[in-house]
N, C-alpha and C. Protein backbone atom coordinates (compact mmCIF):
# COMPACT_ATOMS: atom_id res chain seq x y z
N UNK A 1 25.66 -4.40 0.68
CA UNK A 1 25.58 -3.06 1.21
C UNK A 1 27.00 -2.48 1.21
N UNK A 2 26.82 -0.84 1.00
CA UNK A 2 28.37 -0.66 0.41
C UNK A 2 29.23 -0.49 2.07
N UNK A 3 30.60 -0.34 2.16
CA UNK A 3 30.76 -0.46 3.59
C UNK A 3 30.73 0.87 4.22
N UNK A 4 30.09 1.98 3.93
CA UNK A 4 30.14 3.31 3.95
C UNK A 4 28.85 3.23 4.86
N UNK A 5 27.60 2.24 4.41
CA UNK A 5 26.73 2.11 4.75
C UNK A 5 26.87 1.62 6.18
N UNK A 6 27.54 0.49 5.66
CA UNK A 6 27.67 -0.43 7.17
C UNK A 6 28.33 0.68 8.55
N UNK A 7 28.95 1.23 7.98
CA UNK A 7 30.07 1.68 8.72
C UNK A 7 29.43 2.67 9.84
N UNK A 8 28.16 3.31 9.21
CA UNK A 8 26.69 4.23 9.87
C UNK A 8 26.23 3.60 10.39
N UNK A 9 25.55 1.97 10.05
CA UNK A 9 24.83 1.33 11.15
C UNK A 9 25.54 0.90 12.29
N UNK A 10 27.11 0.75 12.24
CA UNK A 10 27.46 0.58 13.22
C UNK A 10 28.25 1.74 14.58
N UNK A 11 27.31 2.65 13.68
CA UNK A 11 27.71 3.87 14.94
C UNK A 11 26.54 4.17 15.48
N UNK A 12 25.63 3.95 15.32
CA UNK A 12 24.20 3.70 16.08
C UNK A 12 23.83 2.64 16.86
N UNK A 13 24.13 1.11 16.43
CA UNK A 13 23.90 -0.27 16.76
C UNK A 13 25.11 -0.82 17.36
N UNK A 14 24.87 -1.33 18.47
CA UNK A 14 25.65 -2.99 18.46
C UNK A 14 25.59 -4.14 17.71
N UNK A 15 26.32 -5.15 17.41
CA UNK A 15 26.12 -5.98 16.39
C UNK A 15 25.34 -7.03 16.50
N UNK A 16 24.59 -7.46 18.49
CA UNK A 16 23.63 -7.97 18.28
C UNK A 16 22.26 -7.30 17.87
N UNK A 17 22.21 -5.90 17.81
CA UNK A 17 21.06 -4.99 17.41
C UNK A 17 20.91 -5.54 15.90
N UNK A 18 22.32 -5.26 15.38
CA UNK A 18 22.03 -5.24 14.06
C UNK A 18 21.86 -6.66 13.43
N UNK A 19 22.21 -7.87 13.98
CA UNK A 19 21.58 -9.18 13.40
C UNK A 19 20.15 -9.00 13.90
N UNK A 20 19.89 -8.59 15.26
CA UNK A 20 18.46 -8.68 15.12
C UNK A 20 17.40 -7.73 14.30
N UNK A 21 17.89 -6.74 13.86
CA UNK A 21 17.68 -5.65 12.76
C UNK A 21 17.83 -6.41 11.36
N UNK A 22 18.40 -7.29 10.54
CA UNK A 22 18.66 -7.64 9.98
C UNK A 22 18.17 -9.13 9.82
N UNK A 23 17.46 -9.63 10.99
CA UNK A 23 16.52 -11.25 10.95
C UNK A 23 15.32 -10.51 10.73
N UNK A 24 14.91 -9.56 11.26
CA UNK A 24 13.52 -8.59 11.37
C UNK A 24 13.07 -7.99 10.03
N UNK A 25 13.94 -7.38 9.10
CA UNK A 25 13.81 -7.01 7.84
C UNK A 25 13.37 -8.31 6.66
N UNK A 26 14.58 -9.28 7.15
CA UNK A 26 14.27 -10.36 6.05
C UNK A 26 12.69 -10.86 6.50
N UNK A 27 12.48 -11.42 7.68
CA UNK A 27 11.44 -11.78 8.26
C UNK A 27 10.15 -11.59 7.33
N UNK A 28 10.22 -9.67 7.31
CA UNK A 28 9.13 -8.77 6.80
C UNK A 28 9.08 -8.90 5.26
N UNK A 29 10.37 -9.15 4.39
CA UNK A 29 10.31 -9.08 3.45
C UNK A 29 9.71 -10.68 3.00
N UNK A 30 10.52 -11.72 3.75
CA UNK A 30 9.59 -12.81 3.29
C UNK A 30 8.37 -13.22 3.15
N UNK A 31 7.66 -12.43 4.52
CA UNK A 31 6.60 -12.36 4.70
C UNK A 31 5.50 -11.43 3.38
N UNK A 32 6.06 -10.30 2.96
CA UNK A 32 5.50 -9.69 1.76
C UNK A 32 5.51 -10.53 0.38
N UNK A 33 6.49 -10.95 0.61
CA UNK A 33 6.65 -11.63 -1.04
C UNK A 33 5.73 -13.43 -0.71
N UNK A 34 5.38 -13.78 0.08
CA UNK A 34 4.59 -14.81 0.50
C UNK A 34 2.81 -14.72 0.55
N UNK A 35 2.82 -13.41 0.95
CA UNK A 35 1.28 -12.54 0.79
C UNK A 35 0.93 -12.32 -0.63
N UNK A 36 2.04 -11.81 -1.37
CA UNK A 36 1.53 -11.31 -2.06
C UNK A 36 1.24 -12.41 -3.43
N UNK A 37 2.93 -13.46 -3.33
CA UNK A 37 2.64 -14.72 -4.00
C UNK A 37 1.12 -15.47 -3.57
N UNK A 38 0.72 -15.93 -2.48
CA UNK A 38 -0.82 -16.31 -2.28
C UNK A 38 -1.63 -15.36 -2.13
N UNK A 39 -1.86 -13.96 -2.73
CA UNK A 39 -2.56 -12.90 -3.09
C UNK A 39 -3.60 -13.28 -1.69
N UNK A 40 -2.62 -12.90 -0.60
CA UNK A 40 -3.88 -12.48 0.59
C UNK A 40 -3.22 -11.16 0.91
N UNK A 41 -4.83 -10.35 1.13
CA UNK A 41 -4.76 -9.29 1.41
C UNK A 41 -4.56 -8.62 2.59
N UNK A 42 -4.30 -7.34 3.21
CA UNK A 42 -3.85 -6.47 4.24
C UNK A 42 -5.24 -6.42 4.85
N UNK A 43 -4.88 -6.63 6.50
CA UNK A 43 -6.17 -6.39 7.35
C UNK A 43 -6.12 -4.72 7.50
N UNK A 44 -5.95 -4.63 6.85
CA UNK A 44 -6.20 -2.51 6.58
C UNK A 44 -5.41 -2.26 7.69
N UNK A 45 -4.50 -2.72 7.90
CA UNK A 45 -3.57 -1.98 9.41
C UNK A 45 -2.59 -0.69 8.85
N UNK A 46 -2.13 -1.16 7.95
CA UNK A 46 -2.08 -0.24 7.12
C UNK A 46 -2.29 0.42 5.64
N UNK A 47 -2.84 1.24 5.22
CA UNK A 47 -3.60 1.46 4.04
C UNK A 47 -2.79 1.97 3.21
N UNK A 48 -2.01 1.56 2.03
CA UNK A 48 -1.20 2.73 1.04
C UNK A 48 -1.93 3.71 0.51
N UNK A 49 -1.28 4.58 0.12
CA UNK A 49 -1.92 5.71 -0.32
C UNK A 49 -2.44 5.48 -1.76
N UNK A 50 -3.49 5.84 -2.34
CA UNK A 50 -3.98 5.89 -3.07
C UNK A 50 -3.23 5.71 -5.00
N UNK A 51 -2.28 6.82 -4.74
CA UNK A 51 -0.88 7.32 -5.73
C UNK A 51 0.03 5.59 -5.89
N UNK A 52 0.34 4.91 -4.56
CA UNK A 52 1.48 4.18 -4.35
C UNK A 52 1.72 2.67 -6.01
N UNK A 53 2.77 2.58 -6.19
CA UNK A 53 3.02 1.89 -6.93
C UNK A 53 2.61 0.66 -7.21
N UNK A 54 2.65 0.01 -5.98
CA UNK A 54 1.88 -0.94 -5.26
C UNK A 54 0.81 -1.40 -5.35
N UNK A 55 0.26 -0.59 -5.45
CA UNK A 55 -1.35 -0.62 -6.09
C UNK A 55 -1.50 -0.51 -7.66
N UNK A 56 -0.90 -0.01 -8.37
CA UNK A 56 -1.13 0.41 -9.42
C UNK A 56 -0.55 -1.00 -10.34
N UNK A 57 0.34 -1.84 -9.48
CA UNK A 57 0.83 -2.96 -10.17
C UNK A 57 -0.39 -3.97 -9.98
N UNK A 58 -0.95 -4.01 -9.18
CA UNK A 58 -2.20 -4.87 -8.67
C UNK A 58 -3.13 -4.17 -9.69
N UNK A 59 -3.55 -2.96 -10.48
CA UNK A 59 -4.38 -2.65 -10.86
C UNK A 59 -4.34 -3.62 -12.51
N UNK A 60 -3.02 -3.64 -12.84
CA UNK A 60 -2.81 -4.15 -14.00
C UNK A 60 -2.70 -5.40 -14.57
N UNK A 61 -3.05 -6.49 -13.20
CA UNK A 61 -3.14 -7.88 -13.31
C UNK A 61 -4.78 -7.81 -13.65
């Protein structure tokens, strides 16, 4: 992240905000790429939109 970036989160956050902001993201992302590697699906909590990319990559497997 460039430090221009950083430099914004840390005028909003404290730096334990932002490790816990930053365990929370990876968390989510591991968690997506683990779903989607054992192709289980979303309890519809949330629905993408119809258009989303996301879908359209799933359409083509």
């Amino acid at each position: 992240m460039p430090d221009e970036v950083f430099d914004e989160l840390k005028r909003h956050f404290d730096t334990r905000q932002i490790v816990d902001l930053t365990a929370t993201i990876a968390l989510e992302n591991m968690r997506a790429r683990f779903n989607r590697a054992l192709q289980i699906e979303s309890d519809s909590f949330c629905q993408l939109p119809a258009h989303h990319p996301a879908l359209a990559s799933e359409a083509s497997r």
